[in-house]
C-alpha atoms as a PDB file:
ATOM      1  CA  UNK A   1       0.000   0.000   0.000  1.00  0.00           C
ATOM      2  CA  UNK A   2       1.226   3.032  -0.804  1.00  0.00           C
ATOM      3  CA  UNK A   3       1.966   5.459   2.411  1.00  0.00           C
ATOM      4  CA  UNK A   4       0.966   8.797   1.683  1.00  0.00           C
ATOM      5  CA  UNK A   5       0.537  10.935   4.765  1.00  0.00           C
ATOM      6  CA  UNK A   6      -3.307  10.443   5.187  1.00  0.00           C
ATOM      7  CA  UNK A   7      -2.329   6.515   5.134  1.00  0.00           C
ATOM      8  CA  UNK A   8       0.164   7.004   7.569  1.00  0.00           C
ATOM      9  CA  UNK A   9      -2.278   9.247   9.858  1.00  0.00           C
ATOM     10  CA  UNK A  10      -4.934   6.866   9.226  1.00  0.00           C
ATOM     11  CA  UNK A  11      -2.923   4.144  10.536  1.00  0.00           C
ATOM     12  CA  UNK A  12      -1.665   5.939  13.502  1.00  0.00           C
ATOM     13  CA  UNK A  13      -5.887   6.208  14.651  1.00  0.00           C
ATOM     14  CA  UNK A  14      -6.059   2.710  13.984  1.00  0.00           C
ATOM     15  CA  UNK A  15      -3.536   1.461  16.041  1.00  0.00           C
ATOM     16  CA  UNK A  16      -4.668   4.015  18.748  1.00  0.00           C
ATOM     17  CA  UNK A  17      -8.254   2.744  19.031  1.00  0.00           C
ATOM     18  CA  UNK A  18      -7.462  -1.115  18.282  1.00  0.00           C
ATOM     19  CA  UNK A  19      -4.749  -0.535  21.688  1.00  0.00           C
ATOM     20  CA  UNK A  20      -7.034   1.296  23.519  1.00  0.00           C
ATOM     21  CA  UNK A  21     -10.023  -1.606  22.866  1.00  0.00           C
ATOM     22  CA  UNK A  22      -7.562  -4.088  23.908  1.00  0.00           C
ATOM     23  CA  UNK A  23      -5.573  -5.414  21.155  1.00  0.00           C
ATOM     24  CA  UNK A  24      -2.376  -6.936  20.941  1.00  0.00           C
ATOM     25  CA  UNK A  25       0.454  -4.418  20.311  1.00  0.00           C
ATOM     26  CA  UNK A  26       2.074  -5.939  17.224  1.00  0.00           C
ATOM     27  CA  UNK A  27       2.785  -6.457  13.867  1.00  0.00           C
ATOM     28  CA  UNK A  28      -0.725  -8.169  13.462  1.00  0.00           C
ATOM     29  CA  UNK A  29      -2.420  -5.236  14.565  1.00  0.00           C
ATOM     30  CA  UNK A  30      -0.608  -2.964  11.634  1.00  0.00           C
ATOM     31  CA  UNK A  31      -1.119  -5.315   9.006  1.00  0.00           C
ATOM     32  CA  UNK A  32      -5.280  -5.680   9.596  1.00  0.00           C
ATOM     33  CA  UNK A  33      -4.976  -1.537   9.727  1.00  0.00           C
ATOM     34  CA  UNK A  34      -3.253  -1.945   5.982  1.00  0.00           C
ATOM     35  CA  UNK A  35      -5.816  -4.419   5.169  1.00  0.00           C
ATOM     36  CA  UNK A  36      -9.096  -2.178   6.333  1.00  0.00           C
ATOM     37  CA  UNK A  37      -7.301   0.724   4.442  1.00  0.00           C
ATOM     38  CA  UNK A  38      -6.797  -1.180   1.185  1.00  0.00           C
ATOM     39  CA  UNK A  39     -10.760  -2.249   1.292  1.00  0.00           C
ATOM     40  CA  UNK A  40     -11.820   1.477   1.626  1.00  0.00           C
ATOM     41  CA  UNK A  41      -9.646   2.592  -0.921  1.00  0.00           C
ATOM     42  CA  UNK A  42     -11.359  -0.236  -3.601  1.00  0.00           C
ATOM     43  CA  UNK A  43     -11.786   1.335  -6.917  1.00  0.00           C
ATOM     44  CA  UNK A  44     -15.788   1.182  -6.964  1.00  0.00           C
ATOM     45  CA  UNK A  45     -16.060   3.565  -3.962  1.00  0.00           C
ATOM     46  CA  UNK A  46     -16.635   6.691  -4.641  1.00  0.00           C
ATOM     47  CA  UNK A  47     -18.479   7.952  -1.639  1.00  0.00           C
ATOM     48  CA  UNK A  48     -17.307   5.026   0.787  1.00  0.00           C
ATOM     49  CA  UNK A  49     -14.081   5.991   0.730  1.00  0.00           C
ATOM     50  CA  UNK A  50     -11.313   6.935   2.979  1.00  0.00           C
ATOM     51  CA  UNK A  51     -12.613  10.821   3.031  1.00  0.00           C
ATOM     52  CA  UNK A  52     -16.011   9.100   4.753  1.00  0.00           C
ATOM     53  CA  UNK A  53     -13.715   6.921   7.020  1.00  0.00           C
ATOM     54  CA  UNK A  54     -11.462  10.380   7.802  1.00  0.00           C
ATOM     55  CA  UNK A  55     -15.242  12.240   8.533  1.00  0.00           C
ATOM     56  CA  UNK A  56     -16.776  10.058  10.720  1.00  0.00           C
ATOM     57  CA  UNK A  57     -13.499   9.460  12.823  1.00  0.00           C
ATOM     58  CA  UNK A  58     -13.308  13.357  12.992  1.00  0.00           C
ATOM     59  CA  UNK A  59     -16.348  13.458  14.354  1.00  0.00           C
ATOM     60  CA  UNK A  60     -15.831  10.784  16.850  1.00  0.00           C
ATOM     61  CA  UNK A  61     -12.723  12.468  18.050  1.00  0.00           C
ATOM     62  CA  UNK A  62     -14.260  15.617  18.288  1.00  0.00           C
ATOM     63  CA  UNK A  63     -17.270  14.785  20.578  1.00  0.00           C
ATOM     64  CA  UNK A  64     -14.819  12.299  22.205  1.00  0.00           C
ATOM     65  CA  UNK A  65     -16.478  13.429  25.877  1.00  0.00           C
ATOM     66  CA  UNK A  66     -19.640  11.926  24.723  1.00  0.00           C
ATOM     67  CA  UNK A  67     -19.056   8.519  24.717  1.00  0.00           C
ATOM     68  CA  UNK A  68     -18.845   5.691  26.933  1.00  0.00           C
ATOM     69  CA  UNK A  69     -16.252   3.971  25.196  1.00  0.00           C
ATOM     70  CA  UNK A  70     -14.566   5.693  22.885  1.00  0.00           C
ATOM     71  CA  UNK A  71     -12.264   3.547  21.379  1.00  0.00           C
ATOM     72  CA  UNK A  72     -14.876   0.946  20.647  1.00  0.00           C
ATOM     73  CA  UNK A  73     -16.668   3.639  18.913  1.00  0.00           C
ATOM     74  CA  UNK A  74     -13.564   3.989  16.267  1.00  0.00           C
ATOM     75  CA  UNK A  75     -13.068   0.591  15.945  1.00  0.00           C
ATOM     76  CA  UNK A  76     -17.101   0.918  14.508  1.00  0.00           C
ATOM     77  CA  UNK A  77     -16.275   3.178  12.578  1.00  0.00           C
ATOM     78  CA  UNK A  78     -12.998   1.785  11.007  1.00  0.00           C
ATOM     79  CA  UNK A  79     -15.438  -1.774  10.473  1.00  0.00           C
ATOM     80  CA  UNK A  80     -19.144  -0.024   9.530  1.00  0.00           C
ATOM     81  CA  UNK A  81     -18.120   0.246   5.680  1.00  0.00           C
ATOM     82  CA  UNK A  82     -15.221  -2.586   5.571  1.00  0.00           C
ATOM     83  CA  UNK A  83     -17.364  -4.307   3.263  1.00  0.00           C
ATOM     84  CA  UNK A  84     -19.099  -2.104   0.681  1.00  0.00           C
ATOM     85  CA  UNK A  85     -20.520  -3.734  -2.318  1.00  0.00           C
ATOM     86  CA  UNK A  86     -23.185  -1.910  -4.188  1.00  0.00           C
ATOM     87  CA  UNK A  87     -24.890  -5.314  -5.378  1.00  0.00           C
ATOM     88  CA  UNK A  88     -25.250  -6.504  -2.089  1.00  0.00           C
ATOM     89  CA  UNK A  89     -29.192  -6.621  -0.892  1.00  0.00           C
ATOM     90  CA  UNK A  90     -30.523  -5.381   1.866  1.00  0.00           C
ATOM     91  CA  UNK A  91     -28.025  -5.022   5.241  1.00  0.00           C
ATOM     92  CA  UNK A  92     -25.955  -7.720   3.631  1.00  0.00           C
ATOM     93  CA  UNK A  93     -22.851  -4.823   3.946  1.00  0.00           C
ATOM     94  CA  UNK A  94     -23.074  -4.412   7.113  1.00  0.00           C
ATOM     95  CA  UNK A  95     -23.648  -8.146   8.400  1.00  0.00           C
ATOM     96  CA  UNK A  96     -20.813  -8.934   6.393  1.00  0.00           C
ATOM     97  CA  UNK A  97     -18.618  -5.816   8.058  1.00  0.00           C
ATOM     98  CA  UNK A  98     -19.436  -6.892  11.646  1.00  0.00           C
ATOM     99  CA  UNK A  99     -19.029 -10.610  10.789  1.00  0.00           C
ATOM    100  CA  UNK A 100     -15.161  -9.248   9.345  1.00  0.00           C
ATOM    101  CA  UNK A 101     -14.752  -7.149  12.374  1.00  0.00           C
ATOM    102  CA  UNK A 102     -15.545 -10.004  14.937  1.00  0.00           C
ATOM    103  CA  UNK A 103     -13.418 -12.531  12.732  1.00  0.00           C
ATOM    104  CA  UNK A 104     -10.310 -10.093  12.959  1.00  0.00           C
ATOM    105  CA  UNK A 105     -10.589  -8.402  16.162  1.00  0.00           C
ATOM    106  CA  UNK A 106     -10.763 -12.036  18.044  1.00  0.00           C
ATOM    107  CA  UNK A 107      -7.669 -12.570  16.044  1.00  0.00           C
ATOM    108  CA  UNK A 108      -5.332  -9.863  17.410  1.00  0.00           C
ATOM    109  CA  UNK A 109      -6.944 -10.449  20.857  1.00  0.00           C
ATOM    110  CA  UNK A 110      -9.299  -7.979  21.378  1.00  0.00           C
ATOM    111  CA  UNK A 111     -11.669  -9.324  24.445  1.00  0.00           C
ATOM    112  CA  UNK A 112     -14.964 -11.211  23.343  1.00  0.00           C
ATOM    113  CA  UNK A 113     -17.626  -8.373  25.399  1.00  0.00           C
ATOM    114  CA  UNK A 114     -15.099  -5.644  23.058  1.00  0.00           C
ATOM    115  CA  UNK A 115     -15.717  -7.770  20.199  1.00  0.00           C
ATOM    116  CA  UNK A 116     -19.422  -7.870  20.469  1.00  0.00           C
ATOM    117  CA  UNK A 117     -20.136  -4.195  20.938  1.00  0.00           C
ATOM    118  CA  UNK A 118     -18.218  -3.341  18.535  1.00  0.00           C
ATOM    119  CA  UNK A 119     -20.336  -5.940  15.771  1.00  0.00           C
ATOM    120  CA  UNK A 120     -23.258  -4.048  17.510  1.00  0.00           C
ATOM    121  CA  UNK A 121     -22.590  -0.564  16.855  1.00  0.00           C
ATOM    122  CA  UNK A 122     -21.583  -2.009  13.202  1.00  0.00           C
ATOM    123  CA  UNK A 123     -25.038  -3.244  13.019  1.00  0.00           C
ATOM    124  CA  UNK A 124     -26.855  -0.268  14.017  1.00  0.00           C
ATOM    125  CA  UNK A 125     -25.301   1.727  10.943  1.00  0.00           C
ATOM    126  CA  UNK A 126     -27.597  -0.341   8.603  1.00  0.00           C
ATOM    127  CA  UNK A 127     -30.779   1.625   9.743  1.00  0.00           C
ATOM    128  CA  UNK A 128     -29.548   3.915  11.896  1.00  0.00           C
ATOM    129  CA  UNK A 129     -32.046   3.783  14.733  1.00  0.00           C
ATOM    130  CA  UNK A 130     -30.876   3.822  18.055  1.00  0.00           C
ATOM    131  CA  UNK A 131     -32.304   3.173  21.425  1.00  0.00           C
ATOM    132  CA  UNK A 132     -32.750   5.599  23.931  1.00  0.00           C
ATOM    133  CA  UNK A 133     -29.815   5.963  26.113  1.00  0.00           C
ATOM    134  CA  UNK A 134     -27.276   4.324  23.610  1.00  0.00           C
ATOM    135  CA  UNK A 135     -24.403   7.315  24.060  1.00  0.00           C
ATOM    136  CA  UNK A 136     -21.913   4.902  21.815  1.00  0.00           C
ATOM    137  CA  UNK A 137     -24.703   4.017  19.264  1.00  0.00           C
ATOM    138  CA  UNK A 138     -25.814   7.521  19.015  1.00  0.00           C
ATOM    139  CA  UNK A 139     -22.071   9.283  18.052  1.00  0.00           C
ATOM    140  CA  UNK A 140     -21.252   6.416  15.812  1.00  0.00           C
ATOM    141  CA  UNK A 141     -24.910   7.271  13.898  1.00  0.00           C
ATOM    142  CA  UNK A 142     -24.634  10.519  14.045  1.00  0.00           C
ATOM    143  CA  UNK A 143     -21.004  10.672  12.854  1.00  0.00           C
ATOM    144  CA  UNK A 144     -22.041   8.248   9.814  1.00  0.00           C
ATOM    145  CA  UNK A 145     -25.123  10.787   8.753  1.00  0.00           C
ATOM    146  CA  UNK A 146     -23.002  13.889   8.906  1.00  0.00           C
ATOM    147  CA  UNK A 147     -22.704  14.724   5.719  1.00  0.00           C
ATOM    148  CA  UNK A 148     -26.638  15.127   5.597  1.00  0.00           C
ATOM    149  CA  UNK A 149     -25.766  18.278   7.357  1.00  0.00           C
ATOM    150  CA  UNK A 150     -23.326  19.715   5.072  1.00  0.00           C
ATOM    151  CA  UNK A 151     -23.637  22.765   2.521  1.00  0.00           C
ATOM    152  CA  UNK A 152     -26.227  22.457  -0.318  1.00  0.00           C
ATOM    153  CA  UNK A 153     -23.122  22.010  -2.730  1.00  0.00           C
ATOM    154  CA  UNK A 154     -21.348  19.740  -0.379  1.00  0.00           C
ATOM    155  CA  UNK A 155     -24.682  17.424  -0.079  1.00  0.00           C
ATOM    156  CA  UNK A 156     -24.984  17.404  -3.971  1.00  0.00           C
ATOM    157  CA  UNK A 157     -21.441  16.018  -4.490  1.00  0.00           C
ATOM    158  CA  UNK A 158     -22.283  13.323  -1.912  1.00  0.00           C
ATOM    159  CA  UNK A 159     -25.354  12.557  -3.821  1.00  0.00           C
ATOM    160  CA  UNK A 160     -23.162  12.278  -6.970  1.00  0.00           C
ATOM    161  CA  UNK A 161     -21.101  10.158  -5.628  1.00  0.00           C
ATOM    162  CA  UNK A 162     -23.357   7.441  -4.593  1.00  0.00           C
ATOM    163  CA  UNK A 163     -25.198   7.632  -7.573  1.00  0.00           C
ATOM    164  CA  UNK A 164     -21.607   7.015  -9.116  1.00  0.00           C
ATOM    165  CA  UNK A 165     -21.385   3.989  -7.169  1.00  0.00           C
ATOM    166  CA  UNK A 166     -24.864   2.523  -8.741  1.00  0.00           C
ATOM    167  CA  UNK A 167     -23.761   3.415 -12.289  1.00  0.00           C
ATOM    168  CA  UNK A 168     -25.214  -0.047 -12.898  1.00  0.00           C
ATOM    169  CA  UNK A 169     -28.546   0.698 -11.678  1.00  0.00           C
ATOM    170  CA  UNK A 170     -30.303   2.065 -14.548  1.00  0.00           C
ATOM    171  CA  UNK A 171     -31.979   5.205 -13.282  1.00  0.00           C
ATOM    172  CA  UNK A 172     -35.893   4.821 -12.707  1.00  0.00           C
ATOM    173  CA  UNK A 173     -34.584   2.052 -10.350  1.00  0.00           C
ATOM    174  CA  UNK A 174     -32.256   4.150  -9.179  1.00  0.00           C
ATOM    175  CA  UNK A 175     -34.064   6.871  -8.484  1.00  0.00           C
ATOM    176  CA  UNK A 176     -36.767   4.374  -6.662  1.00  0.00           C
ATOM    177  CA  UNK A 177     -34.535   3.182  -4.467  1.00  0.00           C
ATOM    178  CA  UNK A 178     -32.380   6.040  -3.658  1.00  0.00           C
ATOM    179  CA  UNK A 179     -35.946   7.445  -2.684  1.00  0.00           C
ATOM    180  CA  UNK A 180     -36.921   4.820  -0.615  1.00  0.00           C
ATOM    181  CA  UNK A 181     -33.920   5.399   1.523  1.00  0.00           C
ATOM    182  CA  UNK A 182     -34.463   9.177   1.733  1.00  0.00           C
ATOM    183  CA  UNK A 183     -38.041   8.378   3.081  1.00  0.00           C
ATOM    184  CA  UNK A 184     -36.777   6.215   5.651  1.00  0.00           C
ATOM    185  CA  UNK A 185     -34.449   8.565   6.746  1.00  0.00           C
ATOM    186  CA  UNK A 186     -36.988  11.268   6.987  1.00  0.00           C
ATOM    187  CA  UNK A 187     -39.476   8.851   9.183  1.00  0.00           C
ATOM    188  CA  UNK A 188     -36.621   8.523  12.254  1.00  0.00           C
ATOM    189  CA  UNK A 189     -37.796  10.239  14.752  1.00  0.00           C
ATOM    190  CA  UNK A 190     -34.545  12.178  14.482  1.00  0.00           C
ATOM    191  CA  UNK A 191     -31.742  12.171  12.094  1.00  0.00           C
ATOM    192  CA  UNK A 192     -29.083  12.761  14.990  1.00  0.00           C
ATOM    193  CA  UNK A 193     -29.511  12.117  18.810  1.00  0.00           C
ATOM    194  CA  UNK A 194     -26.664  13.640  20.798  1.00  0.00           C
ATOM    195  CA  UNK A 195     -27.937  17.051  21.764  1.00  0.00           C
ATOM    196  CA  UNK A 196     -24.819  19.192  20.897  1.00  0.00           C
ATOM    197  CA  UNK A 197     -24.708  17.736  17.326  1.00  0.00           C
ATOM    198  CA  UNK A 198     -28.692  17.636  16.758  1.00  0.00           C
ATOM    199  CA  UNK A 199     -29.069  21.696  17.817  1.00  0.00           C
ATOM    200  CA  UNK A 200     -27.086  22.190  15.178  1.00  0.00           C
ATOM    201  CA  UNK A 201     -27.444  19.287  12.077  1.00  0.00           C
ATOM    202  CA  UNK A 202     -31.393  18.365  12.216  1.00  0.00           C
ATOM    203  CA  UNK A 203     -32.827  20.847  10.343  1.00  0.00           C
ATOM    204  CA  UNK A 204     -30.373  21.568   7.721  1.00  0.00           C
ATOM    205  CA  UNK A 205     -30.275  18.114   7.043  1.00  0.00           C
ATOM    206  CA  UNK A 206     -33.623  17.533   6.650  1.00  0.00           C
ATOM    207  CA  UNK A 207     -33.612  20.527   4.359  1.00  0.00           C
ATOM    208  CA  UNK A 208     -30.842  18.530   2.390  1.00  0.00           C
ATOM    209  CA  UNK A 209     -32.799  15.281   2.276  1.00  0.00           C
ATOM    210  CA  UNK A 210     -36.074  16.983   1.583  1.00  0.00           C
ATOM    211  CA  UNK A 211     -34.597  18.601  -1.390  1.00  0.00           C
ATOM    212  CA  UNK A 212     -32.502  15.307  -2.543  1.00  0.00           C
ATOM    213  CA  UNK A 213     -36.443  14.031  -2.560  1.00  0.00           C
ATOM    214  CA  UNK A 214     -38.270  16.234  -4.193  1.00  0.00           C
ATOM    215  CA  UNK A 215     -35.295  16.040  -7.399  1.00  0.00           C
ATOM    216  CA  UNK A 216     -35.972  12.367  -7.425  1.00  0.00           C
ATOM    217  CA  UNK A 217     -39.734  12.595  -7.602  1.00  0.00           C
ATOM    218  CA  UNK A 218     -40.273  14.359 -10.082  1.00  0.00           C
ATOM    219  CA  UNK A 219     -41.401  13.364 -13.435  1.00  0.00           C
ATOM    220  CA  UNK A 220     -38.516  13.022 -15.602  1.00  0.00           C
ATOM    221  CA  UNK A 221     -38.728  14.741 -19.535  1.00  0.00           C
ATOM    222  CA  UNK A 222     -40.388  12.983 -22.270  1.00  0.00           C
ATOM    223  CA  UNK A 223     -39.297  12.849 -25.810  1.00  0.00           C
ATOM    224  CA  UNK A 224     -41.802  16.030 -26.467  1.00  0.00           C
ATOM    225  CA  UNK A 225     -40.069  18.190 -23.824  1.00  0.00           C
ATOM    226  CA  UNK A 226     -36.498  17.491 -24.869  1.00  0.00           C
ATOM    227  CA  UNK A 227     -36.461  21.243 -27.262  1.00  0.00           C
END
């Protein structure tokens, strides 16, 4: 893998949160960093990427004082996208990231009760509802829906982007689909739960999702309007 400075950083938080959730301090340990790096660097991603891995961590780090366990929350958010395949049905991406993340973490020794909550939290990105009182659940949510809450222009290039990444779904499905998601999203009872990060990312983006909506709704041109 090629170590370019946001590689090397990257690694650095991995090793950081994988020691702090009780992992063996070796070689191991670097090497299943290199591997998780390599899958979110695969060439279909184009919103799943590192630049989501870097955002939600940010966000993690930044509302650090939040959490219960803080270093289990990384290690979520390293795993939540470790598998990413467009194709896949359903939560099939995220059963198959926490199924990765329990394989590999019991490998370089991380403690079974670790193990589990972190396949939890992994879980819980797949619809993003959490239960009352989940602190850890919460940040790793609300750290995964960010973006929702970023500029108008900012929100349209993550739209792009995952419409890049279903380039083989041709687009009344897509735009079915991608819709049906929106929806659900919009039906949560809120988009984020931690107070600090709510006051200031529900309602712009709602606004964001709203608007994502209303573009995918509508009736596309016919032949007779295309003048």
């Amino acid at each position: 893998m090629r170590q370019t400075r946001l590689v090397v950083d990257l690694l650095d938080r991995w090793r950081v949160a994988a020691l702090g959730a009780g992992a063996r301090p070796d070689a191991e340990s670097t090497r299943a960093g290199e591997q998780l790096l390599t899958r979110w660097r695969e060439p279909h991603r184009h919103y799943h990427t590192v630049a989501h891995l870097t955002a939600v961590l940010d966000v993690v780090d930044q509302h650090a004082e939040l959490a219960d366990r803080v270093d289990v929350v990384r290690l979520a958010a390293w795993w939540h996208d470790a598998v990413y395949d467009p194709r896949a049905a359903g939560d099939a991406n995220e059963r198959d990231s926490a199924a990765l993340a329990d394989s590999v973490l019991t490998g370089l020794g991380v403690p079974a009760p670790t193990v589990a909550e972190v396949r939890r939290l992994v879980l819980l990105t797949a619809g993003h509802e959490v239960a009352p009182g989940d602190t850890d659940g919460a940040l790793l949510c609300d750290a995964d829906l960010a973006v929702l809450a970023t500029s108008p222009a900012a929100y349209e290039r993550y739209a792009a982007a995952v419409r890049r990444e279903y380039a083989h779904v041709p687009e009344p499905a897509f735009r079915a689909g991608r819709a049906a998601v929106l929806t659900g999203l919009l039906t949560l009872p809120a988009l984020f739960r931690l107070p600090p990060l709510a006051s200031r990312w529900e309602v712009p983006a709602r606004d964001n999702v709203r608007r994502e909506l209303a573009a995918l709704t509508e009736p596309t041109a016919g032949p007779a309007d295309l003048r």
